[in-house]
Protein backbone atom coordinates (compact mmCIF):
# COMPACT_ATOMS: atom_id res chain seq x y z
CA UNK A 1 -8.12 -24.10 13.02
CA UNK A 2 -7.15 -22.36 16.52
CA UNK A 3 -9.91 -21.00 18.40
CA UNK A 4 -9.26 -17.79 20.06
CA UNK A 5 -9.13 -18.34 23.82
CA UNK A 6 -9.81 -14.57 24.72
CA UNK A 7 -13.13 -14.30 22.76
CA UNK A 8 -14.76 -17.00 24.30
CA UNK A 9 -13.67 -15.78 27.78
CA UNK A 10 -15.06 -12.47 26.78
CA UNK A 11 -18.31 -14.20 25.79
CA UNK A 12 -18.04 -13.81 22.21
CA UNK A 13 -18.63 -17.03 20.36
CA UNK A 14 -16.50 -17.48 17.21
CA UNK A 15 -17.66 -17.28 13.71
CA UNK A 16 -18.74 -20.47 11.70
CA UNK A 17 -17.24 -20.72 8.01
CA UNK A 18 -20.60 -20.26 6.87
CA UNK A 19 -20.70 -16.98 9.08
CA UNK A 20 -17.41 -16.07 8.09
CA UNK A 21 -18.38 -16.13 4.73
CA UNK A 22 -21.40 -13.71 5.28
CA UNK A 23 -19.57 -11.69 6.57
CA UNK A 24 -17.45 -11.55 3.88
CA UNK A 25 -20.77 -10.79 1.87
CA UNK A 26 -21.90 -7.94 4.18
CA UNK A 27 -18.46 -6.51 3.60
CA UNK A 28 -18.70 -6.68 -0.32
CA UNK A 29 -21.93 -4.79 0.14
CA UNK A 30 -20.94 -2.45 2.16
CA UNK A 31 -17.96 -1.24 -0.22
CA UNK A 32 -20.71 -1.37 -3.27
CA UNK A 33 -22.53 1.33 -1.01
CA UNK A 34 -25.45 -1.68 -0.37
CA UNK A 35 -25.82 -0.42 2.66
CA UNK A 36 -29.72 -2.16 3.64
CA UNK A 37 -27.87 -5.73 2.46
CA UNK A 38 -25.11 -4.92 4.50
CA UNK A 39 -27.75 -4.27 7.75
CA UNK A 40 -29.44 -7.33 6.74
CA UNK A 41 -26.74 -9.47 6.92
CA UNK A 42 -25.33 -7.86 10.05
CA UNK A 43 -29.04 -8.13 12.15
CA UNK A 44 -28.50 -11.74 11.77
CA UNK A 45 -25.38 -12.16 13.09
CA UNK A 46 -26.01 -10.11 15.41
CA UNK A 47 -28.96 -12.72 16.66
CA UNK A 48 -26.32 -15.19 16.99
CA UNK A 49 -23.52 -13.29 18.09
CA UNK A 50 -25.16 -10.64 20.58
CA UNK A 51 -22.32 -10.00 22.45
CA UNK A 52 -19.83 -9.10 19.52
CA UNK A 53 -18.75 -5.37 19.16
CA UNK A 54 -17.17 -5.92 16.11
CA UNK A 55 -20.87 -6.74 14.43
CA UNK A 56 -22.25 -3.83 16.48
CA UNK A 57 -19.81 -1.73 15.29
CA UNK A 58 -19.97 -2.40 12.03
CA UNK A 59 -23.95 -1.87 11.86
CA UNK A 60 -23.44 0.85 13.51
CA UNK A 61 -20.92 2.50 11.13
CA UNK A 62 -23.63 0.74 8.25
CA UNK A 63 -26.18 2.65 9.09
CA UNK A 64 -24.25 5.73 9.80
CA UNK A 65 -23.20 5.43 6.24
CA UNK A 66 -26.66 4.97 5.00
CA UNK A 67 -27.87 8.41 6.44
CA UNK A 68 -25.40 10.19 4.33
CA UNK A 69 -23.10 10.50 7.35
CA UNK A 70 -25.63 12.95 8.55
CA UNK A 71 -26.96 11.11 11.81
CA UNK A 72 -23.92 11.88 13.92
CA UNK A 73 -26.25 11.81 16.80
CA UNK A 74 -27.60 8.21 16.32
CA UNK A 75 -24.18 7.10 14.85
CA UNK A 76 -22.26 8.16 18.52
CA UNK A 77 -25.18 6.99 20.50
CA UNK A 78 -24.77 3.57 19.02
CA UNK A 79 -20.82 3.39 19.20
CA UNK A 80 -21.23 4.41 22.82
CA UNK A 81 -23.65 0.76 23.16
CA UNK A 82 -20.68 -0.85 21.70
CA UNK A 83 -18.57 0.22 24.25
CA UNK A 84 -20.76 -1.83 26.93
CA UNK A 85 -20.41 -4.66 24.82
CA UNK A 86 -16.46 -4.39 25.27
């Protein structure tokens, strides 16, 4: 397995397999429309991955998705976090 160079120098710290595989779960969810699994899943790897947009982002668009896409507010407010993260 290669290990992406340009994460860690960004500070992101790669995923386990075990993470990977959550991941994989939170994405099932997601397309089911699970969307309060799907934010589980992502709050914890976001406690072990703080500094990865791509989880930010994607609980982000989560919870966007769980307000009926009606929070547009909220939903740019938290993209615009993201964007630090970058």
């Amino acid at each position: 397995m290669s290990v992406d160079t340009t994460a860690k120098s960004h500070g992101v710290v790669p995923f386990s397999e075990d993470e990977q595989h959550v991941a994989g779960n939170a994405h099932s969810f997601f397309k089911a429309c699970q969307y309060d699994a799907t934010i589980g899943i992502l709050k914890k790897l976001s406690k072990s991955h703080p500094n990865d947009a791509r989880v930010a982002h994607n609980k982000a668009l989560t919870e966007f998705c769980k307000s009926s896409k009606t929070k547009v507010a909220d939903f740019k407010k938290n993209l615009s976090k993201v964007l630090f993260i970058v």
